[in-house]
N, C-alpha and C. Protein backbone atom coordinates (compact mmCIF):
# COMPACT_ATOMS: atom_id res chain seq x y z
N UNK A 1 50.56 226.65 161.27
CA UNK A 1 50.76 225.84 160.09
C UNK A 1 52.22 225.97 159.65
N UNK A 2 52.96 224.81 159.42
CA UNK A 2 54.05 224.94 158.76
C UNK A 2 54.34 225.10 156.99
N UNK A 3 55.06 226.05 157.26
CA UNK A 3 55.34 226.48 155.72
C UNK A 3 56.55 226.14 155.10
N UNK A 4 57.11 225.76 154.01
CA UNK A 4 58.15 224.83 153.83
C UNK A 4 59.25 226.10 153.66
N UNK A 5 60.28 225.86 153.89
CA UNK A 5 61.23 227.09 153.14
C UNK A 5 61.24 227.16 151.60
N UNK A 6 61.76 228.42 151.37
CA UNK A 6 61.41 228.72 150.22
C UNK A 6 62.90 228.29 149.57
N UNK A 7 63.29 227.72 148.41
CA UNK A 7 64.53 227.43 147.49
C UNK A 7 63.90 227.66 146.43
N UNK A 8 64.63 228.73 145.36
CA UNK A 8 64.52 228.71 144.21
C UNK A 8 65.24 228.00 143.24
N UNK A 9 64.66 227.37 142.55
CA UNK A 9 65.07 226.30 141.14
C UNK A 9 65.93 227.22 140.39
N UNK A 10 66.99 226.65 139.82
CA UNK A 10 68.20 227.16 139.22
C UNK A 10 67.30 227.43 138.15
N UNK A 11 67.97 228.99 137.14
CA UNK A 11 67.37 229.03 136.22
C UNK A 11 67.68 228.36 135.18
N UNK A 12 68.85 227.56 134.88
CA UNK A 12 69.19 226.78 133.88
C UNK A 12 68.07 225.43 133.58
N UNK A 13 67.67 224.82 135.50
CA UNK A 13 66.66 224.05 135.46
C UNK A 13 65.11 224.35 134.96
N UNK A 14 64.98 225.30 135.17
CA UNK A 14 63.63 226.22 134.95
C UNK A 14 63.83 225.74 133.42
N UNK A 15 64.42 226.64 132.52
CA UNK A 15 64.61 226.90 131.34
C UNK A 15 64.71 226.05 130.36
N UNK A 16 65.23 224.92 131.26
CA UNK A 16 65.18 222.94 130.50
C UNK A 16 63.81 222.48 130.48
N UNK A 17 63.29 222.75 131.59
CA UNK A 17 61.83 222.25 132.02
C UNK A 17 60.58 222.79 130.79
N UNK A 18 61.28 224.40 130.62
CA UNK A 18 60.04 225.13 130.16
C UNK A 18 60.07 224.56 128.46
N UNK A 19 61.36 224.03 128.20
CA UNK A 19 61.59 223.84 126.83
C UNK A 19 61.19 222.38 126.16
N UNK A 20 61.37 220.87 127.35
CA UNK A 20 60.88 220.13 127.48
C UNK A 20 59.06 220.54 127.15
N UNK A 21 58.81 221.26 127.75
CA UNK A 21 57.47 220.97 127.93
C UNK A 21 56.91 222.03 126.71
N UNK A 22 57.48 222.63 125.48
CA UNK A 22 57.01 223.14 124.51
C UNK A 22 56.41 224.16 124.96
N UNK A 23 56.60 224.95 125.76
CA UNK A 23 55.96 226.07 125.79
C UNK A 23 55.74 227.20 124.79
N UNK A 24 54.67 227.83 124.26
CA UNK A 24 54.97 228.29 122.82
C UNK A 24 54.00 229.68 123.51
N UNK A 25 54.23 231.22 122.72
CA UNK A 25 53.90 232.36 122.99
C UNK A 25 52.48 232.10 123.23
N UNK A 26 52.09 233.08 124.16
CA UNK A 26 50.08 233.05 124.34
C UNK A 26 49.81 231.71 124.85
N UNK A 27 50.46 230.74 125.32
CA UNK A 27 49.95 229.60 126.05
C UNK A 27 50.10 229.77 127.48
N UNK A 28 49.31 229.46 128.55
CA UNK A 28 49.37 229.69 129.63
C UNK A 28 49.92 229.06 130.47
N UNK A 29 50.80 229.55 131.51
CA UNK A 29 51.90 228.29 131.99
C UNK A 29 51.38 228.70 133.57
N UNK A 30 50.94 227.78 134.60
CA UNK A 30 50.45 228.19 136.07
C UNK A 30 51.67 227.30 136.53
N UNK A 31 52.14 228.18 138.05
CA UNK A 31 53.24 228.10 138.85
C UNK A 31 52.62 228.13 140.23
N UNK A 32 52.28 226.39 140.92
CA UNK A 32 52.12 226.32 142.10
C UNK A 32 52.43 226.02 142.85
N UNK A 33 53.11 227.55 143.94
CA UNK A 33 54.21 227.47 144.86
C UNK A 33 54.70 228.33 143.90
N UNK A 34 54.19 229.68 143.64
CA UNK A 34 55.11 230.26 142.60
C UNK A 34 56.63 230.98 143.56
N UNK A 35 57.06 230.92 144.37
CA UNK A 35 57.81 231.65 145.40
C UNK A 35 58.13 233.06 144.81
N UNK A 36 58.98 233.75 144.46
CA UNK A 36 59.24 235.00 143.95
C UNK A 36 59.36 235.23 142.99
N UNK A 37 58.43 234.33 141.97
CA UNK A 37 57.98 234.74 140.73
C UNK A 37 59.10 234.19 139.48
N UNK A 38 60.81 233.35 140.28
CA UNK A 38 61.19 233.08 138.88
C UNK A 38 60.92 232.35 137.65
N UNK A 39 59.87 231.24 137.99
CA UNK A 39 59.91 230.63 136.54
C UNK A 39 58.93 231.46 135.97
N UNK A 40 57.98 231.96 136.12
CA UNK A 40 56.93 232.57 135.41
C UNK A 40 57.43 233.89 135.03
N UNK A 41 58.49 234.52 135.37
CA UNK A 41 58.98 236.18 134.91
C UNK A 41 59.54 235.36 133.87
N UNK A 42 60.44 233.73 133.68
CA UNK A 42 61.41 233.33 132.78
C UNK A 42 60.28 233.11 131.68
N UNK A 43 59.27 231.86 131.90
CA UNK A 43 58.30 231.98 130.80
C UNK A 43 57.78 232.78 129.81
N UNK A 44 57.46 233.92 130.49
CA UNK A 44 57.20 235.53 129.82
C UNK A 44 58.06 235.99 129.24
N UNK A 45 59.45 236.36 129.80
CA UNK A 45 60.29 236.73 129.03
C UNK A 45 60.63 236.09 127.91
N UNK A 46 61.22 234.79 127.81
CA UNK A 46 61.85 234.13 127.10
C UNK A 46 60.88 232.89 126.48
N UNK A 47 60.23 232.31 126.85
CA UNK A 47 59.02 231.79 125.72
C UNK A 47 57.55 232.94 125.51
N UNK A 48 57.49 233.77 125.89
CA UNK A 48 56.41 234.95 125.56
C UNK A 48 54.90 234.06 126.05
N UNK A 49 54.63 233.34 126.94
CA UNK A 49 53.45 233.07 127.84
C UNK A 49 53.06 233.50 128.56
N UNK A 50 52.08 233.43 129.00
CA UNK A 50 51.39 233.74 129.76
C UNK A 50 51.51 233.66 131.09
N UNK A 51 51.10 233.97 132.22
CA UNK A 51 51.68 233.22 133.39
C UNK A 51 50.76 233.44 134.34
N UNK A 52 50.33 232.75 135.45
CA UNK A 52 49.89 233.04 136.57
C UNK A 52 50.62 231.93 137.64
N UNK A 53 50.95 232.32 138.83
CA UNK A 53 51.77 232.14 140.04
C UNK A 53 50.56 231.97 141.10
N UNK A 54 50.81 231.24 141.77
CA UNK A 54 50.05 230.91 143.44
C UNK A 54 50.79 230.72 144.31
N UNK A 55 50.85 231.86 145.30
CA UNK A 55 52.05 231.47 146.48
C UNK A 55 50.97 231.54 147.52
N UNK A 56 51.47 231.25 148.52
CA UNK A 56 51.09 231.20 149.90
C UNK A 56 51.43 232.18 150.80
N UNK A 57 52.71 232.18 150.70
CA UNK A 57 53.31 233.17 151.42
C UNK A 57 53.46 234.82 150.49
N UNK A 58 52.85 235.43 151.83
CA UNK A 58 53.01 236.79 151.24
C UNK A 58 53.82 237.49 151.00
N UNK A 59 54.94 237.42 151.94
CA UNK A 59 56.39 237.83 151.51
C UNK A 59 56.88 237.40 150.47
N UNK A 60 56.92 236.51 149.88
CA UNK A 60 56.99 235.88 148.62
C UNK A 60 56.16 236.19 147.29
N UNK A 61 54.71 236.28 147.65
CA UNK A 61 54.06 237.07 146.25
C UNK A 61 54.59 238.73 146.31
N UNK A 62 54.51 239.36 147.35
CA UNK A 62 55.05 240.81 146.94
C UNK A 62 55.98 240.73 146.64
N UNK A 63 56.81 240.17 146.83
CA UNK A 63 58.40 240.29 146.05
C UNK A 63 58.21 240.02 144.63
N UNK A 64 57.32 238.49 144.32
CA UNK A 64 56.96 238.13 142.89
C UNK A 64 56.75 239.40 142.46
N UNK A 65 55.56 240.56 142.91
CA UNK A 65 54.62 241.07 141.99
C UNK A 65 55.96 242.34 141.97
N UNK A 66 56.29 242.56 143.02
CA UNK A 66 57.37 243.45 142.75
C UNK A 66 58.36 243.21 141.33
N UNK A 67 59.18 242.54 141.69
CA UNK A 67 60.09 241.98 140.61
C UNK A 67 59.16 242.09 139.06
N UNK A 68 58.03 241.70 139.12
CA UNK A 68 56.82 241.90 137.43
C UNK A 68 57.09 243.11 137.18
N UNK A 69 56.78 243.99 138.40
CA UNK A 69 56.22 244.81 138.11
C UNK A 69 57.60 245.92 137.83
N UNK A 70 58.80 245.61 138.34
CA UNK A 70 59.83 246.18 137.52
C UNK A 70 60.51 245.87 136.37
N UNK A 71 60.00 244.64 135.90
CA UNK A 71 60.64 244.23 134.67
C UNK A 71 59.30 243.97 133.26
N UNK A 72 58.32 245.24 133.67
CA UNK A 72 57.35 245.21 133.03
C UNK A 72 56.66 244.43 132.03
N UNK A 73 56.03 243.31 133.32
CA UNK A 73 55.53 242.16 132.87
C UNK A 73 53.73 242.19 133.16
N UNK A 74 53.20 243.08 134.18
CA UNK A 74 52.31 243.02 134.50
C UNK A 74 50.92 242.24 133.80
N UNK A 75 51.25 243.16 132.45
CA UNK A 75 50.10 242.63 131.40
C UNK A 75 50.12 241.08 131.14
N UNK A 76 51.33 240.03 131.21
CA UNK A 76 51.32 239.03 131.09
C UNK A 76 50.99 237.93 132.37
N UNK A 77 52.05 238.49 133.23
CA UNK A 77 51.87 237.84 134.43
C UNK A 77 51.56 238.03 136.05
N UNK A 78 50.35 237.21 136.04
CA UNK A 78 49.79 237.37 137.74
C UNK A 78 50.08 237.00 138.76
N UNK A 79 50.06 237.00 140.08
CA UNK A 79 50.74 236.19 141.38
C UNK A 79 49.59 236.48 141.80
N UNK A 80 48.63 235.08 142.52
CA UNK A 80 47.71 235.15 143.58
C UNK A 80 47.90 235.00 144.88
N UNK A 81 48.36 235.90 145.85
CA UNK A 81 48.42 235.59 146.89
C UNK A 81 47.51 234.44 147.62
N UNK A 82 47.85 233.32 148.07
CA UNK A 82 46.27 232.48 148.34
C UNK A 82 47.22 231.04 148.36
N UNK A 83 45.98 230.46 148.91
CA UNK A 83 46.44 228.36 149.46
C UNK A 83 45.86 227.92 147.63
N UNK A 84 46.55 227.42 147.17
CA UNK A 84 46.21 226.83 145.90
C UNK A 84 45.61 225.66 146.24
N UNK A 85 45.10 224.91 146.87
CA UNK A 85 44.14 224.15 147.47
C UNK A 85 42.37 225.06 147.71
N UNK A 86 43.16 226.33 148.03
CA UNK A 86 41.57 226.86 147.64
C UNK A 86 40.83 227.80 146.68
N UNK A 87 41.37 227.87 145.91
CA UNK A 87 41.74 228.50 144.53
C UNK A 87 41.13 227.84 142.93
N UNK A 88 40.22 228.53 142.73
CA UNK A 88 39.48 227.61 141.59
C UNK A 88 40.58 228.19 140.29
N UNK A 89 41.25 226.94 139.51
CA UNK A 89 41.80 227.39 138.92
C UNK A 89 41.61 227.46 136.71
């Protein structure tokens, strides 16, 4: 199966997007194709949401959960390793 390469979205773009779209504390923001976790560590941090991530690739969620899990986010935000096509969400 081909897997697309991974490019991460500038965070300036992220941060336009998340603000456009009113994101407000305790609302839940899902990231599919979360790759290494940046918009959803940005969500958490900086609008205080919630987050859950769906990557595919595993090298990519451990890095996500890594990166959470050093910038002690855990309690907020999840990465499911898994095909978000099969994923009840």
């Amino acid at each position: 199966m081909f897997i697309s390469p991974f490019v991460a979205s500038p965070t300036p773009v992220i941060r336009r997007l998340l603000t456009l779209a009113e994101l407000k504390p305790g609302e839940v923001f899902y990231d599919l194709g979360a790759g290494d976790g940046g918009p959803i560590i940005l969500a958490a941090q900086e609008f205080g949401a919630r987050c859950v991530g769906i990557e595919l690739r595993e090298d990519l969620a451990k890095r996500a959960v890594r990166r959470i899990r050093e910038l002690g986010l855990l309690e907020r935000v999840k990465i499911i390793n898994g095909d978000l096509f099969k994923i009840s969400l």
